[in-house]
N, C-alpha and C. Protein backbone atom coordinates (compact mmCIF):
# COMPACT_ATOMS: atom_id res chain seq x y z
N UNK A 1 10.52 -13.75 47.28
CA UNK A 1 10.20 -15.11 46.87
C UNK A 1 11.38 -15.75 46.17
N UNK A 2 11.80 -17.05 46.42
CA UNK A 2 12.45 -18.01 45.81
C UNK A 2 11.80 -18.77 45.07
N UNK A 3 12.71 -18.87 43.57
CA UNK A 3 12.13 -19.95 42.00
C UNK A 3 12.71 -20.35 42.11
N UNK A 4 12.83 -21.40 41.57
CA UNK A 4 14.03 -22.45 41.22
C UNK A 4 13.45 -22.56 39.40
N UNK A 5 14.23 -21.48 39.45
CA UNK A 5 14.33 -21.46 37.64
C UNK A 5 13.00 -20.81 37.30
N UNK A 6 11.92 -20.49 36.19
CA UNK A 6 11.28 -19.62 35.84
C UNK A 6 10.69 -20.15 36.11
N UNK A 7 9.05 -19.33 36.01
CA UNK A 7 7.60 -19.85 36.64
C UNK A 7 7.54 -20.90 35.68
N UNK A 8 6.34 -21.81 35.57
CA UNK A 8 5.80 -22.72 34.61
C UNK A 8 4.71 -21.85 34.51
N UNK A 9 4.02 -20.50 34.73
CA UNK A 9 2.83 -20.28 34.14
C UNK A 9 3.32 -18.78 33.45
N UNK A 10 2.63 -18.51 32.51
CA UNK A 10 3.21 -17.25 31.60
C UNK A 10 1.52 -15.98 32.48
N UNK A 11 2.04 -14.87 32.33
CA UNK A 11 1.78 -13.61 32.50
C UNK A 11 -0.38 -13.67 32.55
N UNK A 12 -0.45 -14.29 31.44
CA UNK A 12 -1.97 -14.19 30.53
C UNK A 12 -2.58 -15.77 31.13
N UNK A 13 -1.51 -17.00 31.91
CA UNK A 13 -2.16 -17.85 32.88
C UNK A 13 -1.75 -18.60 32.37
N UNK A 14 -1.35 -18.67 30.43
CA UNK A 14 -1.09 -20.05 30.03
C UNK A 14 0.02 -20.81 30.48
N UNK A 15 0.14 -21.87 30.06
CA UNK A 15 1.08 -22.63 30.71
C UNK A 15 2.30 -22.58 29.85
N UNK A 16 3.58 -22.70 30.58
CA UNK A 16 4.83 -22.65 29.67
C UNK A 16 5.53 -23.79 30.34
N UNK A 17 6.07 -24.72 28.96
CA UNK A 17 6.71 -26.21 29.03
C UNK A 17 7.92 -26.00 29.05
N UNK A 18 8.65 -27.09 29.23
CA UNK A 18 10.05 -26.98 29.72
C UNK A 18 10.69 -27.34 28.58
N UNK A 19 11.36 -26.53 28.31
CA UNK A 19 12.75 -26.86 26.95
C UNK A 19 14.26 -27.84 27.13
N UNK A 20 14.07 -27.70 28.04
CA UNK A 20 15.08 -29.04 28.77
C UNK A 20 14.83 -29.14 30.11
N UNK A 21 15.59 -30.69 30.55
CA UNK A 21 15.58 -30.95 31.89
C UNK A 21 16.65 -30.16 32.85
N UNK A 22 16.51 -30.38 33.93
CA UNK A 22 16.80 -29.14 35.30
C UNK A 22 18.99 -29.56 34.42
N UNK A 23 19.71 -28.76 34.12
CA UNK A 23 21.13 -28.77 34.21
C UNK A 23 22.11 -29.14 35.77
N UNK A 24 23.13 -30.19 36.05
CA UNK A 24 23.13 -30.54 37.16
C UNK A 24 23.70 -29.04 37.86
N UNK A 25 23.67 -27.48 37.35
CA UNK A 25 24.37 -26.31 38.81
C UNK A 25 22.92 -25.59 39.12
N UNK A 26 21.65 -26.77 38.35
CA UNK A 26 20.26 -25.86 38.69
C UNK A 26 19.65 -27.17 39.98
N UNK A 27 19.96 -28.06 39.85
CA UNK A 27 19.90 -29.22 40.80
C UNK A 27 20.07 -28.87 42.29
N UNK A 28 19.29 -28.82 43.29
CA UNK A 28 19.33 -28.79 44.38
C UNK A 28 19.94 -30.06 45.06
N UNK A 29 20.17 -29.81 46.49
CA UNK A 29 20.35 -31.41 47.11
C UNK A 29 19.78 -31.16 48.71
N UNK A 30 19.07 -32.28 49.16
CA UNK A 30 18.69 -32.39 50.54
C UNK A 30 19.13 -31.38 51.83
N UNK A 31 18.59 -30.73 52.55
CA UNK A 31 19.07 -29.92 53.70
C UNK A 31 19.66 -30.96 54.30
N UNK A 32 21.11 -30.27 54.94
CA UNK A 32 21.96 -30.79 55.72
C UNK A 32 21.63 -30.68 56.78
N UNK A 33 20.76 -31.75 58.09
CA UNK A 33 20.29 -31.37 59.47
C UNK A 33 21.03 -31.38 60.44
N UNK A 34 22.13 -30.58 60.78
CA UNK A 34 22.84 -30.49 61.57
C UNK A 34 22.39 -30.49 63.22
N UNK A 35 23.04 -31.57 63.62
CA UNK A 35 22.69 -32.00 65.13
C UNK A 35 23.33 -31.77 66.04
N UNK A 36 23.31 -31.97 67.15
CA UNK A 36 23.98 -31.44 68.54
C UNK A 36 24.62 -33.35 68.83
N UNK A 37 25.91 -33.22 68.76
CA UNK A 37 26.34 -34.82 69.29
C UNK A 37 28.12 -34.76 68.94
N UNK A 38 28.41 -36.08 68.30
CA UNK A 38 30.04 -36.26 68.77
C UNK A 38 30.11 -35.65 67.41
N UNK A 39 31.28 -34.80 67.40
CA UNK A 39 31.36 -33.85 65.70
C UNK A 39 31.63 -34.62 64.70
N UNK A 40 31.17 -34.92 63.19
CA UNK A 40 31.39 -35.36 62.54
C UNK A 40 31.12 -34.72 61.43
N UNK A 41 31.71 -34.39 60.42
CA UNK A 41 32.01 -33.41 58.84
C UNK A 41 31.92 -34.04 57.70
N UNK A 42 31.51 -33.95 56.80
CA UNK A 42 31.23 -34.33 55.42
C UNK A 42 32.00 -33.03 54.43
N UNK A 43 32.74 -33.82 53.89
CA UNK A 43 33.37 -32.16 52.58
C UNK A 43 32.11 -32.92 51.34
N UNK A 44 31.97 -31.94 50.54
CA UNK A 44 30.83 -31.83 49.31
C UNK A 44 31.25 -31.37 48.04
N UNK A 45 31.49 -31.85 46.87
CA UNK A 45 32.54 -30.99 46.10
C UNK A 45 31.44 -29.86 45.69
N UNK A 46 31.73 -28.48 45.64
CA UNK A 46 30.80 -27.57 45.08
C UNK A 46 31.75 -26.82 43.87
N UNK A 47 30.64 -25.91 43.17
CA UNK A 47 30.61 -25.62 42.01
C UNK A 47 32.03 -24.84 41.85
N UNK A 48 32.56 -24.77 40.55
CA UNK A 48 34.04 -23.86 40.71
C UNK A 48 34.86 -24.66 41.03
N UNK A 49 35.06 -25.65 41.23
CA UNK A 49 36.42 -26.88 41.79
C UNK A 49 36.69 -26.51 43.49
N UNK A 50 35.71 -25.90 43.69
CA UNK A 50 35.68 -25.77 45.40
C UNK A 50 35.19 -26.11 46.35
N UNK A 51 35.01 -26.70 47.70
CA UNK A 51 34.40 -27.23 48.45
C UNK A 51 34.19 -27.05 49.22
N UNK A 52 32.70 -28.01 50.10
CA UNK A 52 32.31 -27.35 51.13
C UNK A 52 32.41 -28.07 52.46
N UNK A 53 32.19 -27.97 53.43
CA UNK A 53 32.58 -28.92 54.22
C UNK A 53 30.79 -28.61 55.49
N UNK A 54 30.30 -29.79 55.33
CA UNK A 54 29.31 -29.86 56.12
C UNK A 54 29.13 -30.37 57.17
N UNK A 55 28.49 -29.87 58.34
CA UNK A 55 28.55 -30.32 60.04
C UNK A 55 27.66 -31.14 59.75
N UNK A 56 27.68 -32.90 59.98
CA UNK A 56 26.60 -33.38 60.03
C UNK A 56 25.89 -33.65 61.74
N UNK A 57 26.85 -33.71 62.75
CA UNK A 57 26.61 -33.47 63.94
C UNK A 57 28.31 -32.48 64.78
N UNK A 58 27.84 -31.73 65.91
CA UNK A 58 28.61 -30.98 66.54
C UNK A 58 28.39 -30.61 67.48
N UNK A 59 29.29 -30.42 68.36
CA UNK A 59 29.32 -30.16 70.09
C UNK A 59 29.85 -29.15 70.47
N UNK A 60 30.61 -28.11 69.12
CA UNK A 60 30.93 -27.08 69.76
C UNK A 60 30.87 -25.80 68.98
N UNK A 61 30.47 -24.78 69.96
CA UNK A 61 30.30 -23.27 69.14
C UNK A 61 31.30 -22.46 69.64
N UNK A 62 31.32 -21.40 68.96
CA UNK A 62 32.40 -20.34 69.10
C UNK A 62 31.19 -18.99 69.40
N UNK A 63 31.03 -18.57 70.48
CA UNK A 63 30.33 -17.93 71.12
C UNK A 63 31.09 -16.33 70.87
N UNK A 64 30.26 -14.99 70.66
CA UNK A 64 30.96 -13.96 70.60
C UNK A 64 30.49 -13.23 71.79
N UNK A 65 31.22 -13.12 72.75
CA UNK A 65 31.03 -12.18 74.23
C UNK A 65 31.50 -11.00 74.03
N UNK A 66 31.09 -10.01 75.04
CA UNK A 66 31.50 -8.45 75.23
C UNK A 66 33.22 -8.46 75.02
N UNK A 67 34.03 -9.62 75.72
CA UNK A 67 35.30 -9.52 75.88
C UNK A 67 36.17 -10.45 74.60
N UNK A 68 35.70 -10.58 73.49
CA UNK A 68 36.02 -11.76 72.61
C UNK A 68 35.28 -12.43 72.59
N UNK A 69 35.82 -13.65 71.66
CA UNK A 69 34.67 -15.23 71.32
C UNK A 69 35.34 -16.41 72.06
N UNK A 70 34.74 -16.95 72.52
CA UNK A 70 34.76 -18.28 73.38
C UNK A 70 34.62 -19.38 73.41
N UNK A 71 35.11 -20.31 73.24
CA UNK A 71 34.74 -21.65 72.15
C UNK A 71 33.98 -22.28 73.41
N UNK A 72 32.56 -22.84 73.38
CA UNK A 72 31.61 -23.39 74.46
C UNK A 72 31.16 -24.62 73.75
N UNK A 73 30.64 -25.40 74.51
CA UNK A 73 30.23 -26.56 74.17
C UNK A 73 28.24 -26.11 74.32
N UNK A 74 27.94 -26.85 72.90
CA UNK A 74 26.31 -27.03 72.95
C UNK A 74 25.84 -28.11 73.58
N UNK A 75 24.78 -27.50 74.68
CA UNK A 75 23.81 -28.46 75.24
C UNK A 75 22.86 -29.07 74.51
N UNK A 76 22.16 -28.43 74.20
CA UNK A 76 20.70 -28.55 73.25
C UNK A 76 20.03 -27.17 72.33
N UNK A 77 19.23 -27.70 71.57
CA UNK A 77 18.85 -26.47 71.13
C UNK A 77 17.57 -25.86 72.07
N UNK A 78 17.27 -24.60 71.92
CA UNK A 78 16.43 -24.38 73.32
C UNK A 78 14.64 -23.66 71.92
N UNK A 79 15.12 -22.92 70.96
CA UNK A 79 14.62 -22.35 70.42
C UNK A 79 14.57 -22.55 68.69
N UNK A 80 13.84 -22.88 67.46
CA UNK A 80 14.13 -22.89 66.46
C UNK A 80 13.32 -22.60 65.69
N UNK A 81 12.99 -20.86 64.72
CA UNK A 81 11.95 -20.40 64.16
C UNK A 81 11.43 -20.91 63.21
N UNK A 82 13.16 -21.92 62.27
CA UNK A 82 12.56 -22.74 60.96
C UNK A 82 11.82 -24.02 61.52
N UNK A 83 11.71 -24.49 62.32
CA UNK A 83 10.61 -25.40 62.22
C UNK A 83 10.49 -25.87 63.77
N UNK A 84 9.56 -25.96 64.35
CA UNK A 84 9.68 -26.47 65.71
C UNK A 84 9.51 -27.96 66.44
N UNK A 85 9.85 -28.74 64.97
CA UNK A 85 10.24 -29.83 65.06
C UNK A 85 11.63 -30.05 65.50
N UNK A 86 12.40 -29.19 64.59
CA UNK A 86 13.81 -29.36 64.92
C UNK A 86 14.14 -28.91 66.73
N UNK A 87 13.86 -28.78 67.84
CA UNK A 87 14.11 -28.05 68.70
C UNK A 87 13.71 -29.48 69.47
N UNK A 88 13.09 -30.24 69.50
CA UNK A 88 12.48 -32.03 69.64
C UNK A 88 13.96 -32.59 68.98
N UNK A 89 14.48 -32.51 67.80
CA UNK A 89 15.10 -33.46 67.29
C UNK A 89 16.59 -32.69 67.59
N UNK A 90 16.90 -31.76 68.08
CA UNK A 90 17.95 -30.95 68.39
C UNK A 90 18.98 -30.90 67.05
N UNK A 91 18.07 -30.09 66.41
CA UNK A 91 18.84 -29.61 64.56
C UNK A 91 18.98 -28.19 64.58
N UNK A 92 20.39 -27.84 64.49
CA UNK A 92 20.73 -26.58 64.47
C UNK A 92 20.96 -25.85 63.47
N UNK A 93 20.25 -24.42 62.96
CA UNK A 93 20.29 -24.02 61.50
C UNK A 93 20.56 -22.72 61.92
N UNK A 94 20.49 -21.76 61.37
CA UNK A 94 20.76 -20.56 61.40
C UNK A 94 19.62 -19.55 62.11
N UNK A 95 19.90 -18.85 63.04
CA UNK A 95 18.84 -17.80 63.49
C UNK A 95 18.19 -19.26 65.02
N UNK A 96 18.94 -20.46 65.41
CA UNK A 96 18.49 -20.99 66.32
C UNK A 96 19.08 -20.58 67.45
N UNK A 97 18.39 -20.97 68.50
CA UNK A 97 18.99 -20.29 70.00
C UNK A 97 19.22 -21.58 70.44
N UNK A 98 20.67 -21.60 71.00
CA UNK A 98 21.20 -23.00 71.45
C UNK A 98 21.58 -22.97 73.15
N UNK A 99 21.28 -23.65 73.77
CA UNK A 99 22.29 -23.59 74.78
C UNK A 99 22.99 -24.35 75.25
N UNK A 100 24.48 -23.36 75.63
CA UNK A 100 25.83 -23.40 75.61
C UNK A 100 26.30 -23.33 77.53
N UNK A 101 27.51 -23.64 77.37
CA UNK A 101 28.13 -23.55 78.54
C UNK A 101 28.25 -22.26 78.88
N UNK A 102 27.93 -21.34 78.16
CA UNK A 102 28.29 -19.70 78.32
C UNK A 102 26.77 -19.03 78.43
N UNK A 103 25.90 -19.70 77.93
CA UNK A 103 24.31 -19.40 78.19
C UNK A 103 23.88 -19.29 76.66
N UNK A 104 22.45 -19.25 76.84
CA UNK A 104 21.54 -18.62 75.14
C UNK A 104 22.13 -18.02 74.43
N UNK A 105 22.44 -18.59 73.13
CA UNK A 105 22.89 -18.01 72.16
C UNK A 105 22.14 -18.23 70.96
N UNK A 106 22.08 -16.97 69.80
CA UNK A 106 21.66 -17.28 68.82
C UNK A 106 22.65 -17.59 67.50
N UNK A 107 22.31 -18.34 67.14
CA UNK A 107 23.38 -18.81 65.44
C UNK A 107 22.93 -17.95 64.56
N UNK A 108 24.54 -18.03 64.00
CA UNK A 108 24.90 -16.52 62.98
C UNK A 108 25.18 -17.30 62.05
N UNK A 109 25.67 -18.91 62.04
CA UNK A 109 26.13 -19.25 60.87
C UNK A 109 25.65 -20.26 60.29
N UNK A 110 25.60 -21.03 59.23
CA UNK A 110 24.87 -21.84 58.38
C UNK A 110 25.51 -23.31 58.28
N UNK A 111 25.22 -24.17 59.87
CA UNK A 111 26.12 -24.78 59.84
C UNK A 111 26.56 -26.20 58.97
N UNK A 112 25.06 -26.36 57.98
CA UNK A 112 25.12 -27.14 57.02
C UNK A 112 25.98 -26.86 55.98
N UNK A 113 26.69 -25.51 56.42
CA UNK A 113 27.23 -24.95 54.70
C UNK A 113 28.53 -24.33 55.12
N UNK A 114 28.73 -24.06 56.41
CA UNK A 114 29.98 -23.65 57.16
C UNK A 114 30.85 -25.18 57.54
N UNK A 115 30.14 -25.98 57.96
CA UNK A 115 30.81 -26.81 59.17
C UNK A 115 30.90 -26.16 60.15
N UNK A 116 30.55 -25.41 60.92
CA UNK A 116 31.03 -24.93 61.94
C UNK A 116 29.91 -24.06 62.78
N UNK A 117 29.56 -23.99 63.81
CA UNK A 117 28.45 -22.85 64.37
C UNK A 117 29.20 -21.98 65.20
N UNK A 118 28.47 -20.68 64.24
CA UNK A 118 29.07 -18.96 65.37
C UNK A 118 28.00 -18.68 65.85
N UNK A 119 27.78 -18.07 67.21
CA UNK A 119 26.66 -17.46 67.51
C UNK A 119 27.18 -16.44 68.50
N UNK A 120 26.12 -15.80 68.78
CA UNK A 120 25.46 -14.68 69.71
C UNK A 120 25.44 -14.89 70.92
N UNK A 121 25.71 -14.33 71.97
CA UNK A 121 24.85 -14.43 73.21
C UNK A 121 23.56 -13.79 72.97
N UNK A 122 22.60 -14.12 73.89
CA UNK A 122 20.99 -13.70 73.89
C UNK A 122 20.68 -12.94 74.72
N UNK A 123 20.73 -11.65 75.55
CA UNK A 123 20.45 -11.07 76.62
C UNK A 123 18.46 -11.11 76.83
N UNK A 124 18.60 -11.68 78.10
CA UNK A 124 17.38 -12.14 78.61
C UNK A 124 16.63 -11.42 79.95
């Protein structure tokens, strides 16, 4: 299970109040829905003076075959376990099966948080 910071209920049921408001490195921000289209990147400043660079749409994956990786272009997404809305709206996240000029592949990488999608071939 994921908290975002401690329960609000204590052990015995009572309730436990908040001693301050959320600090901005406890602050979440919106999922990045990365799409299948003409590539376009967003950098994000993240925590540590370092940054991230986010796919907000992309057309191309780096495919890993028996003989090396293969840079292929994405068709569509074909498959998507986090939500099966996204597979209608062609949003690519991690653990989705896309297809590529090289065939079914599954994503290895997080492309809201990479910029970039690696995947799998799918043997079918």
């Amino acid at each position: 299970m994921k908290f975002q910071g401690r329960s609000t209920t204590k052990r015995t049921g009572g309730r436990r109040r908040r001693t301050h408001k959320k600090r901005k490195h406890q602050m979440g921000s919106s999922p990045t829905e990365t799409r299948v289209g003409e590539p376009r990147l967003k950098t994000v400043d993240a925590r540590g003076g370092t940054s991230k660079v986010r796919a907000i749409t992309t057309d191309r994956a780096t495919v890993a075959t028996d003989d090396g990786s293969v840079s292929a272009e994405v068709e569509n997404v074909a498959e998507n376990d986090a939500n099966p809305n996204y597979v209608r709206r062609n949003i690519v996240t991690k653990g989705a099966i896309v297809e590529t000029s090289e065939g079914r592949a599954r994503v290895t990488s997080r492309p809201g948080q990479d910029g970039q999608i690696n995947a799998v071939l799918v043997d079918e």
